[in-house]
PDB file of N, CA and C in Angstrom:
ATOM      1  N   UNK A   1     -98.781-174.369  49.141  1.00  0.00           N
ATOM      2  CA  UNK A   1    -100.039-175.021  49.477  1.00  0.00           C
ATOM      3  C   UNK A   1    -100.040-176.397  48.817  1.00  0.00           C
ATOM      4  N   UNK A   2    -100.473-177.428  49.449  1.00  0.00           N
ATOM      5  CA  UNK A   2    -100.110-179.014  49.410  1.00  0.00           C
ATOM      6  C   UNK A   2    -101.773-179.178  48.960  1.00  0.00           C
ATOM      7  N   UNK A   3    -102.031-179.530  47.884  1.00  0.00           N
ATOM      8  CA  UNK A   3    -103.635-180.940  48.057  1.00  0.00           C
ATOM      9  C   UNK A   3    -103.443-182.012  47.735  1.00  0.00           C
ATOM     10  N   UNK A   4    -104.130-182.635  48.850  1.00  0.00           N
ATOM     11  CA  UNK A   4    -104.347-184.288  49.140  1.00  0.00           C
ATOM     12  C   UNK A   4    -105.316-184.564  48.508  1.00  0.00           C
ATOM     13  N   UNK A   5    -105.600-185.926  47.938  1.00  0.00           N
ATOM     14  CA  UNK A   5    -106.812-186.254  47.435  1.00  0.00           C
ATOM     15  C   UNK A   5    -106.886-187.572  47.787  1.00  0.00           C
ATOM     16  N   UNK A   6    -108.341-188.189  48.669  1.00  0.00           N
ATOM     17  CA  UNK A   6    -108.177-189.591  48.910  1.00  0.00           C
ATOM     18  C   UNK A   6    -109.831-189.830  48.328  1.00  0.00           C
ATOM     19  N   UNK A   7    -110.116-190.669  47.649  1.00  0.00           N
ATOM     20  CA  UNK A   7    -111.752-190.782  46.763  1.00  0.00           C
ATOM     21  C   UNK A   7    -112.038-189.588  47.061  1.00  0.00           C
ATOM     22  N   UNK A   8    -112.615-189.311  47.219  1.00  0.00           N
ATOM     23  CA  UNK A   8    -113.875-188.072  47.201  1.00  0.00           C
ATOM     24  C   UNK A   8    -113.506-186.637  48.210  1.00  0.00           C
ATOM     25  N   UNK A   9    -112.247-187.111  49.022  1.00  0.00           N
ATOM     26  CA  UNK A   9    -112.053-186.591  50.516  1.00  0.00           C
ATOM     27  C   UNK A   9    -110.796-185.398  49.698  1.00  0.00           C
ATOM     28  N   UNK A  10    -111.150-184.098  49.891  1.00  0.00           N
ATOM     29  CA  UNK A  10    -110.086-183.420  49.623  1.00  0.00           C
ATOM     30  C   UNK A  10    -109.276-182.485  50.523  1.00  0.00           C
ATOM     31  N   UNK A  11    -108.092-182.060  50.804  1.00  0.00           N
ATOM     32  CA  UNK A  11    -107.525-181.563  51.761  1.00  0.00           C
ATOM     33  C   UNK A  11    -106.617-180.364  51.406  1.00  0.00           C
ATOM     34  N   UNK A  12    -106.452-179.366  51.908  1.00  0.00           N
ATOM     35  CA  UNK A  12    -105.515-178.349  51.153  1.00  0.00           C
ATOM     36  C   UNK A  12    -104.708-177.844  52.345  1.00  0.00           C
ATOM     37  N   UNK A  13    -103.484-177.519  52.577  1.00  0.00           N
ATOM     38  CA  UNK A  13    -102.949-177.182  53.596  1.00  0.00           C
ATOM     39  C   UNK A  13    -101.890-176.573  53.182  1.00  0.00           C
ATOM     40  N   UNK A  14    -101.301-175.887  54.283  1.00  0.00           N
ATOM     41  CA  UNK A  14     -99.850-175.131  54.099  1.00  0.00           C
ATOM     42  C   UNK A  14     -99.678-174.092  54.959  1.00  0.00           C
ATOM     43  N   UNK A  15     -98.853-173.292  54.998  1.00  0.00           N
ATOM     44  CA  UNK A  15     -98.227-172.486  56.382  1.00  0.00           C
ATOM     45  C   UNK A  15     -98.554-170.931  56.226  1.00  0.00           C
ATOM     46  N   UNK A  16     -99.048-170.496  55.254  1.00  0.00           N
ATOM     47  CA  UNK A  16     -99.885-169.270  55.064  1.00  0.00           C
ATOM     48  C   UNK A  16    -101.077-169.337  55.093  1.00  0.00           C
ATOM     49  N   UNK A  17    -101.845-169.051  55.809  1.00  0.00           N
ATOM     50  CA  UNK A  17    -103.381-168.992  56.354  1.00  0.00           C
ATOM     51  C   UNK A  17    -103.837-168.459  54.793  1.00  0.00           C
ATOM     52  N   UNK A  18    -103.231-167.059  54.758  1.00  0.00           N
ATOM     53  CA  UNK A  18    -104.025-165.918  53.463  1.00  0.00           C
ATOM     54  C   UNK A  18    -103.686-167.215  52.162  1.00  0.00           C
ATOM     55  N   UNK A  19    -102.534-167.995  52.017  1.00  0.00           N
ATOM     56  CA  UNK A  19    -102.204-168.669  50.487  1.00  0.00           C
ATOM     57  C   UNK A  19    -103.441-169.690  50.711  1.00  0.00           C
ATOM     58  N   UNK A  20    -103.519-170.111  51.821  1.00  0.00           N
ATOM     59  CA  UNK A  20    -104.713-171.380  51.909  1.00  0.00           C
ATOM     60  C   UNK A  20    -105.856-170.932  51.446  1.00  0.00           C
ATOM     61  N   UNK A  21    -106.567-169.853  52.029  1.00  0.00           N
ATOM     62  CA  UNK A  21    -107.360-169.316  51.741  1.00  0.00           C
ATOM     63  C   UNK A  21    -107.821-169.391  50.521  1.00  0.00           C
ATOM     64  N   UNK A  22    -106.846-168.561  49.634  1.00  0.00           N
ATOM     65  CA  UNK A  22    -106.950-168.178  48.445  1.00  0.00           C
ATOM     66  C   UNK A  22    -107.179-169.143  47.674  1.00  0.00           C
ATOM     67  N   UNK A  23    -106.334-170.482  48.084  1.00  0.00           N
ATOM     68  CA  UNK A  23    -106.285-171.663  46.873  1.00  0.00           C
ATOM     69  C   UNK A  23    -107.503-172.581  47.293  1.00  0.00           C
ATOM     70  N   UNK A  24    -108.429-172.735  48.139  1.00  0.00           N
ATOM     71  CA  UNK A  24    -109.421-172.589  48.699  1.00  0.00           C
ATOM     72  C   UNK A  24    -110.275-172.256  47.947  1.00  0.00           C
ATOM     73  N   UNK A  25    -110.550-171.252  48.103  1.00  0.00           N
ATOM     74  CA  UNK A  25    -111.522-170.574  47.171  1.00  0.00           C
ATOM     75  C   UNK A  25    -111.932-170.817  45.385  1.00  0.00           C
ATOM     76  N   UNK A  26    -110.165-170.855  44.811  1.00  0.00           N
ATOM     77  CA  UNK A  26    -110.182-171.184  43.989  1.00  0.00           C
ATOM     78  C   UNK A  26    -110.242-172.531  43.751  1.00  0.00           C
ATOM     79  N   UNK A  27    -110.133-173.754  44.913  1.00  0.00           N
ATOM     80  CA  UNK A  27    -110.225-174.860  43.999  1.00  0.00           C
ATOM     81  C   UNK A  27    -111.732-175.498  44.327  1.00  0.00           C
ATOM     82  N   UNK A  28    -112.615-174.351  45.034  1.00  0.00           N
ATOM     83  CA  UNK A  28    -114.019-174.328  44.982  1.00  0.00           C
ATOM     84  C   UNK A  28    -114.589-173.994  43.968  1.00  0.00           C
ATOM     85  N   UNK A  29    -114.420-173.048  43.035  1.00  0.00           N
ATOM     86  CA  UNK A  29    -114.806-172.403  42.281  1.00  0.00           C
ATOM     87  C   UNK A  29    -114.288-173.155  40.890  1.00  0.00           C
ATOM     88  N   UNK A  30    -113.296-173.461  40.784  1.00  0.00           N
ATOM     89  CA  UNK A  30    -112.951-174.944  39.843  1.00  0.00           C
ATOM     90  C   UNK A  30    -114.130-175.882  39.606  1.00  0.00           C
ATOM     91  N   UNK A  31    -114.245-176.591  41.030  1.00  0.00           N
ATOM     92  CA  UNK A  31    -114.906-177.905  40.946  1.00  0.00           C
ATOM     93  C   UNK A  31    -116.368-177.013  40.814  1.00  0.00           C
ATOM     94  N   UNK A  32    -116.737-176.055  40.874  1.00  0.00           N
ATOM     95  CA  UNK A  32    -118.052-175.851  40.786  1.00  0.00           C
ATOM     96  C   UNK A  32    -118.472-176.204  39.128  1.00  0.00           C
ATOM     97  N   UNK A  33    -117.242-175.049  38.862  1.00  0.00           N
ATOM     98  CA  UNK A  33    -117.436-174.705  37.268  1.00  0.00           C
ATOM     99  C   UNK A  33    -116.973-176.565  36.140  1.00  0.00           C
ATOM    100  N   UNK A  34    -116.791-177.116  36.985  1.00  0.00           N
ATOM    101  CA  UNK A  34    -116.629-178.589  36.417  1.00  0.00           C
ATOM    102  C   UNK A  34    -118.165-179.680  36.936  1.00  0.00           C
ATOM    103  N   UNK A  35    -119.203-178.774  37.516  1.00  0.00           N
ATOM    104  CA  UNK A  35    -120.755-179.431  37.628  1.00  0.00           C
ATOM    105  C   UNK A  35    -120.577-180.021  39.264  1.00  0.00           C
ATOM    106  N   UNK A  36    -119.293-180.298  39.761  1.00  0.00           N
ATOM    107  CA  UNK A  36    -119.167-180.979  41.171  1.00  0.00           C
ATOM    108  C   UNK A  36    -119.549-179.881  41.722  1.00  0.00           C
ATOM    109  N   UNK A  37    -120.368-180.625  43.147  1.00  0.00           N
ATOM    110  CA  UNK A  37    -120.945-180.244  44.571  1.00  0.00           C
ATOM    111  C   UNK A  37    -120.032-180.230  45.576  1.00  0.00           C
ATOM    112  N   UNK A  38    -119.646-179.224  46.509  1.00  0.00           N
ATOM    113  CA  UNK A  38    -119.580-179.759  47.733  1.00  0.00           C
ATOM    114  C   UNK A  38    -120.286-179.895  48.871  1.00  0.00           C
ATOM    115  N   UNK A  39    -120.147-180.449  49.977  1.00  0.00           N
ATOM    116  CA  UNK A  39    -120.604-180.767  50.907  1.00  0.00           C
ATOM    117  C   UNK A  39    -120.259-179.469  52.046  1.00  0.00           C
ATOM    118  N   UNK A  40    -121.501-178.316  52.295  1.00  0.00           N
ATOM    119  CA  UNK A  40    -121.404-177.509  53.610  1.00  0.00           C
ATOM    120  C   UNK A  40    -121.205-178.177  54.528  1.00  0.00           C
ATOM    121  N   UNK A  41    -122.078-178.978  54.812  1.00  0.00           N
ATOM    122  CA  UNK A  41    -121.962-179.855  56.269  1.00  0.00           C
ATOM    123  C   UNK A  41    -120.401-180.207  56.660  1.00  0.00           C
ATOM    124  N   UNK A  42    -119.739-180.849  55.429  1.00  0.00           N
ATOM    125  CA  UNK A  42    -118.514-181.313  55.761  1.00  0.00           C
ATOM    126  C   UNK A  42    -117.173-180.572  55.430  1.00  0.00           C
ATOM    127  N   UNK A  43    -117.276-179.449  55.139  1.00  0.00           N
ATOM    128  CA  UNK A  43    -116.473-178.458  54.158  1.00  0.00           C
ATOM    129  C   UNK A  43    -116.006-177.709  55.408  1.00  0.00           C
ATOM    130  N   UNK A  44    -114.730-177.940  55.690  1.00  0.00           N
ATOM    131  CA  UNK A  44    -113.692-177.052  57.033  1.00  0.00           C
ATOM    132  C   UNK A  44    -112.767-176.302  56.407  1.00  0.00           C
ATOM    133  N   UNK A  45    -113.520-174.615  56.557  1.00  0.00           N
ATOM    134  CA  UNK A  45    -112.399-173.801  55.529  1.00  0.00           C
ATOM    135  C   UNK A  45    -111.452-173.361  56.490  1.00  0.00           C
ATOM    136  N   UNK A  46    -110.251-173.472  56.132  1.00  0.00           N
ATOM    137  CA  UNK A  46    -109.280-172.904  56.794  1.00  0.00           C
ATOM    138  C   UNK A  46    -108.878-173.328  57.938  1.00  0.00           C
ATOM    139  N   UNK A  47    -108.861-174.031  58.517  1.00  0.00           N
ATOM    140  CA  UNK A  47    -109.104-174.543  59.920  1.00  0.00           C
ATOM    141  C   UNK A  47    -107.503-174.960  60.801  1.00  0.00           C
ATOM    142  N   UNK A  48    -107.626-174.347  61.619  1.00  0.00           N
ATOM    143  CA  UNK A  48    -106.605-175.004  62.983  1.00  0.00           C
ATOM    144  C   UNK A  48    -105.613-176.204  62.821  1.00  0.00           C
ATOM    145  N   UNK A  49    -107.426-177.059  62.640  1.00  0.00           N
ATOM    146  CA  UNK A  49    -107.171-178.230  63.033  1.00  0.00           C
ATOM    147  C   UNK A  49    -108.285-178.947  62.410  1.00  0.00           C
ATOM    148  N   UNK A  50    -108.105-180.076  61.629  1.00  0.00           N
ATOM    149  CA  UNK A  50    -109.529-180.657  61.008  1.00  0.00           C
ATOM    150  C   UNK A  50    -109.662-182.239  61.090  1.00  0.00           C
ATOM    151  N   UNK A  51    -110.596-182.519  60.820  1.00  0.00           N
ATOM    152  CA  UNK A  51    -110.951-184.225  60.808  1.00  0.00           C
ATOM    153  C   UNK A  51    -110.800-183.933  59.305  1.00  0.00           C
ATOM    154  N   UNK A  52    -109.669-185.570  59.160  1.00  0.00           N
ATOM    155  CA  UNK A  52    -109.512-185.865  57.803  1.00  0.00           C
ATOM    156  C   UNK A  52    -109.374-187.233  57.854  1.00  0.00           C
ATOM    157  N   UNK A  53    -110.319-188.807  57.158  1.00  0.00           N
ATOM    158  CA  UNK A  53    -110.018-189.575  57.308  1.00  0.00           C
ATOM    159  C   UNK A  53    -110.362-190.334  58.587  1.00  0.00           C
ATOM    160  N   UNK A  54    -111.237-190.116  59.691  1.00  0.00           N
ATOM    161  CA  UNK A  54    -111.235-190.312  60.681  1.00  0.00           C
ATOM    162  C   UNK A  54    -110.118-189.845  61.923  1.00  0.00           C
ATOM    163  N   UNK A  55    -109.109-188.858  61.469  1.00  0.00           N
ATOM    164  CA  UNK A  55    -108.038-188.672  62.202  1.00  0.00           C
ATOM    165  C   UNK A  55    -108.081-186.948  62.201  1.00  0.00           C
ATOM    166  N   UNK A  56    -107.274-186.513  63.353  1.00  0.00           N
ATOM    167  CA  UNK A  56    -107.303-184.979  63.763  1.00  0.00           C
ATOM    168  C   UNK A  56    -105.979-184.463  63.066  1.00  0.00           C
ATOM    169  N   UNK A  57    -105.937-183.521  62.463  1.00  0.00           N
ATOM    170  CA  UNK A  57    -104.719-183.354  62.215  1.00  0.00           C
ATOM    171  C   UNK A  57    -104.860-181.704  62.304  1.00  0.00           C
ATOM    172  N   UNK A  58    -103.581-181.087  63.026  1.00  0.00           N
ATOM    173  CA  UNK A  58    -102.982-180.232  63.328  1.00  0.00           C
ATOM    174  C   UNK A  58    -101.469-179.552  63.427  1.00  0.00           C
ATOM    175  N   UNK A  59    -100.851-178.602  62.448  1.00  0.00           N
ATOM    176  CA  UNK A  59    -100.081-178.767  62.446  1.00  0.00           C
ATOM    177  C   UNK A  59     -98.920-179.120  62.564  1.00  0.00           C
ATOM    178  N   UNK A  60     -98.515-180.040  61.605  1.00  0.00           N
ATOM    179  CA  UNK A  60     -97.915-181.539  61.512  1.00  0.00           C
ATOM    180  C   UNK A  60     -98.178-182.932  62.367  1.00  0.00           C
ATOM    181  N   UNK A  61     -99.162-182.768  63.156  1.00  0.00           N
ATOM    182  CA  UNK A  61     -99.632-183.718  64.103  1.00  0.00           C
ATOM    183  C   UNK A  61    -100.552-184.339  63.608  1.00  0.00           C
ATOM    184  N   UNK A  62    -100.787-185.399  63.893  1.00  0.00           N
ATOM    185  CA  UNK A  62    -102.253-186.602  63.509  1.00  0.00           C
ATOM    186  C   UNK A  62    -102.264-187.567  64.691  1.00  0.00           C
ATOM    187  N   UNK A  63    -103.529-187.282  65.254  1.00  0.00           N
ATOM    188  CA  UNK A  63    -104.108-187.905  66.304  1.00  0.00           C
ATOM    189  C   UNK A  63    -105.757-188.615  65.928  1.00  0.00           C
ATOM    190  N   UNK A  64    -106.133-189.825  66.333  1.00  0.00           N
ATOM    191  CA  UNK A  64    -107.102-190.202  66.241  1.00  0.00           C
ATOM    192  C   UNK A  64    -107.860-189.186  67.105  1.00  0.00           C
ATOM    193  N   UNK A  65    -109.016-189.254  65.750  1.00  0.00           N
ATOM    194  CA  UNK A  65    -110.836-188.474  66.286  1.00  0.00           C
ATOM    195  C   UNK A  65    -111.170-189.132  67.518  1.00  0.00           C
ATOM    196  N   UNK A  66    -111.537-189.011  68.927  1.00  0.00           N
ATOM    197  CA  UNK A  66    -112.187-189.034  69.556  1.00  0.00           C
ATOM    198  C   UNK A  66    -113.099-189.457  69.763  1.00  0.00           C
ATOM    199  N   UNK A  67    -114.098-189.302  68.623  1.00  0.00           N
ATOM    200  CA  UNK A  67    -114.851-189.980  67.986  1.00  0.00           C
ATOM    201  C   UNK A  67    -114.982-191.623  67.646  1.00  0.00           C
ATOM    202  N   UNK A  68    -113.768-191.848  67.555  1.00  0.00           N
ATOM    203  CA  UNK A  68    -113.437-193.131  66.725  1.00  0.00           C
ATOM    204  C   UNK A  68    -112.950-193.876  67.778  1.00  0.00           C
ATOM    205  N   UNK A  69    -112.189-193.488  68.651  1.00  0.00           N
ATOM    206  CA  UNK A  69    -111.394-193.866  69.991  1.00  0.00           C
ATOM    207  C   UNK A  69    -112.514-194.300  70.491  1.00  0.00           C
ATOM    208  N   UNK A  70    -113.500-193.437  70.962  1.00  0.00           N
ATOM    209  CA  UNK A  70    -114.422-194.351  71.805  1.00  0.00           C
ATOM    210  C   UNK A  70    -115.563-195.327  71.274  1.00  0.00           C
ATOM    211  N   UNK A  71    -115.568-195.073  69.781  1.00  0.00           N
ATOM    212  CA  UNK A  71    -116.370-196.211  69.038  1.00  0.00           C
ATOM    213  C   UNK A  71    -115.527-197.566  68.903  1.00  0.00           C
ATOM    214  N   UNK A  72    -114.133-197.765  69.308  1.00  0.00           N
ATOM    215  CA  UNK A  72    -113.462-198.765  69.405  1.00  0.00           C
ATOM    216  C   UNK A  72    -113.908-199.412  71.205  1.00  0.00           C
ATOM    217  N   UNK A  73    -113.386-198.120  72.095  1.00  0.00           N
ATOM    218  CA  UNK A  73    -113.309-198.596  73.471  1.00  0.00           C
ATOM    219  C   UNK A  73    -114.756-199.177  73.722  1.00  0.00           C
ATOM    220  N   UNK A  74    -115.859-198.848  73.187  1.00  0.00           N
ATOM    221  CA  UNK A  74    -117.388-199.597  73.200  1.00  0.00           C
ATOM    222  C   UNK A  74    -117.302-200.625  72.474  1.00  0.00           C
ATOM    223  N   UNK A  75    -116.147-201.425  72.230  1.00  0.00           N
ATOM    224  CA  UNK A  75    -116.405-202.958  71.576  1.00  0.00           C
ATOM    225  C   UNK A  75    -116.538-203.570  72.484  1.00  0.00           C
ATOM    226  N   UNK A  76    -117.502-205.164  72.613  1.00  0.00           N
ATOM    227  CA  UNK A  76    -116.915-205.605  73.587  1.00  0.00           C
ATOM    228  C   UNK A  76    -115.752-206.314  73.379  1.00  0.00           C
ATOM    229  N   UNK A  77    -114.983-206.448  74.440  1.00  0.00           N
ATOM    230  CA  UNK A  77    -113.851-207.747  74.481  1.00  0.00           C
ATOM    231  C   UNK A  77    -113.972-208.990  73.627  1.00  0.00           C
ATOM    232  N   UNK A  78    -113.319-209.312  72.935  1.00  0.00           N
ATOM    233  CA  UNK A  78    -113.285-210.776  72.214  1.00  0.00           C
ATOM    234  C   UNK A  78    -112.954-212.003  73.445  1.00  0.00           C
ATOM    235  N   UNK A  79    -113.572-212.527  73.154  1.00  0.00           N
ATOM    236  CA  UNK A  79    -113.352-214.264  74.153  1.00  0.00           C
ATOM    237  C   UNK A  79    -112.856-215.685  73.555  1.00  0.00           C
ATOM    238  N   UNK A  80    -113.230-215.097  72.251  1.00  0.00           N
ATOM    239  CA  UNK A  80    -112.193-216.457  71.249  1.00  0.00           C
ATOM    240  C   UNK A  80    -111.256-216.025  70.697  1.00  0.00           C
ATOM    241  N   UNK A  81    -110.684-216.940  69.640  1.00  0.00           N
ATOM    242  CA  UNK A  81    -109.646-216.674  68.919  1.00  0.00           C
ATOM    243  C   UNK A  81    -110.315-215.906  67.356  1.00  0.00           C
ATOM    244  N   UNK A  82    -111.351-216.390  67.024  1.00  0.00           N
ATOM    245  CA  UNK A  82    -112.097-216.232  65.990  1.00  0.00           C
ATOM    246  C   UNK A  82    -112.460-214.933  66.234  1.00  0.00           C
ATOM    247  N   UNK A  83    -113.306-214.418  67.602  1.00  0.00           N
ATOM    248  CA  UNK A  83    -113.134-213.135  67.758  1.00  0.00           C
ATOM    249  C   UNK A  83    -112.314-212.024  67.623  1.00  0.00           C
ATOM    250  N   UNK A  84    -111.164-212.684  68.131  1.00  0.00           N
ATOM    251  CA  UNK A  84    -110.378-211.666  68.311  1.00  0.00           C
ATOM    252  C   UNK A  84    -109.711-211.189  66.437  1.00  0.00           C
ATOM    253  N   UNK A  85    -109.538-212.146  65.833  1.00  0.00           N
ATOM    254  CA  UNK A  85    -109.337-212.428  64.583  1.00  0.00           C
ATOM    255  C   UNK A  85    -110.305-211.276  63.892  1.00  0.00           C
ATOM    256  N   UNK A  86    -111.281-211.183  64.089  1.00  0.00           N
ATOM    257  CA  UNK A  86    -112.281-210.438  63.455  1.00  0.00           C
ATOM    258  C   UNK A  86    -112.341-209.097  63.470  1.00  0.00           C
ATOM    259  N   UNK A  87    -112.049-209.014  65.190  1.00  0.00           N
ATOM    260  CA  UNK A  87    -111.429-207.431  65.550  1.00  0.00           C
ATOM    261  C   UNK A  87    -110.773-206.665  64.899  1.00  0.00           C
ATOM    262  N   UNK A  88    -109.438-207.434  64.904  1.00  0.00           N
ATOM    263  CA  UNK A  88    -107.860-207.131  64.013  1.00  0.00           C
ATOM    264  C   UNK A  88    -108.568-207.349  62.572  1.00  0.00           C
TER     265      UNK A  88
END
């Protein structure tokens, strides 16, 4: 079992569902007993497939959220150079 840590964003993964689980649990029960909160709303136990970072990731795959794809495709078009500059 692998954890990622990016600011605040934590990730636990690996190829045994039951080891994930477990280390899961326990590194909930850690951060509790250290006064940290987590977030229900945002807390994906065990999962398939999860949003991490704005990106989908699924075993060994990472694909942009959907989400994010079309909050780009709703820009409008740049018409200057300065625009476009701003985009990028």
């Amino acid at each position: 079992v692998t954890l990622v840590q990016y600011v605040d964003d934590l990730l636990l993964a690996g190829g045994d569902e039951e080891a994930v689980r477990k280390e899961s649990i326990r590194l909930l029960n850690f951060l509790s007993l250290q006064g940290l909160k987590v977030s229900k709303s945002k807390l994906q136990f065990v999962e398939e497939e999860v949003k991490y970072l704005g990106d989908r990731l699924s075993k060994g795959t990472k694909k942009l959220d959907p989400e994010r794809v079309q909050g780009i495709l709703s820009l409008p078009a740049p018409k200057t150079k300065r625009q476009i500059r701003q985009l990028l």
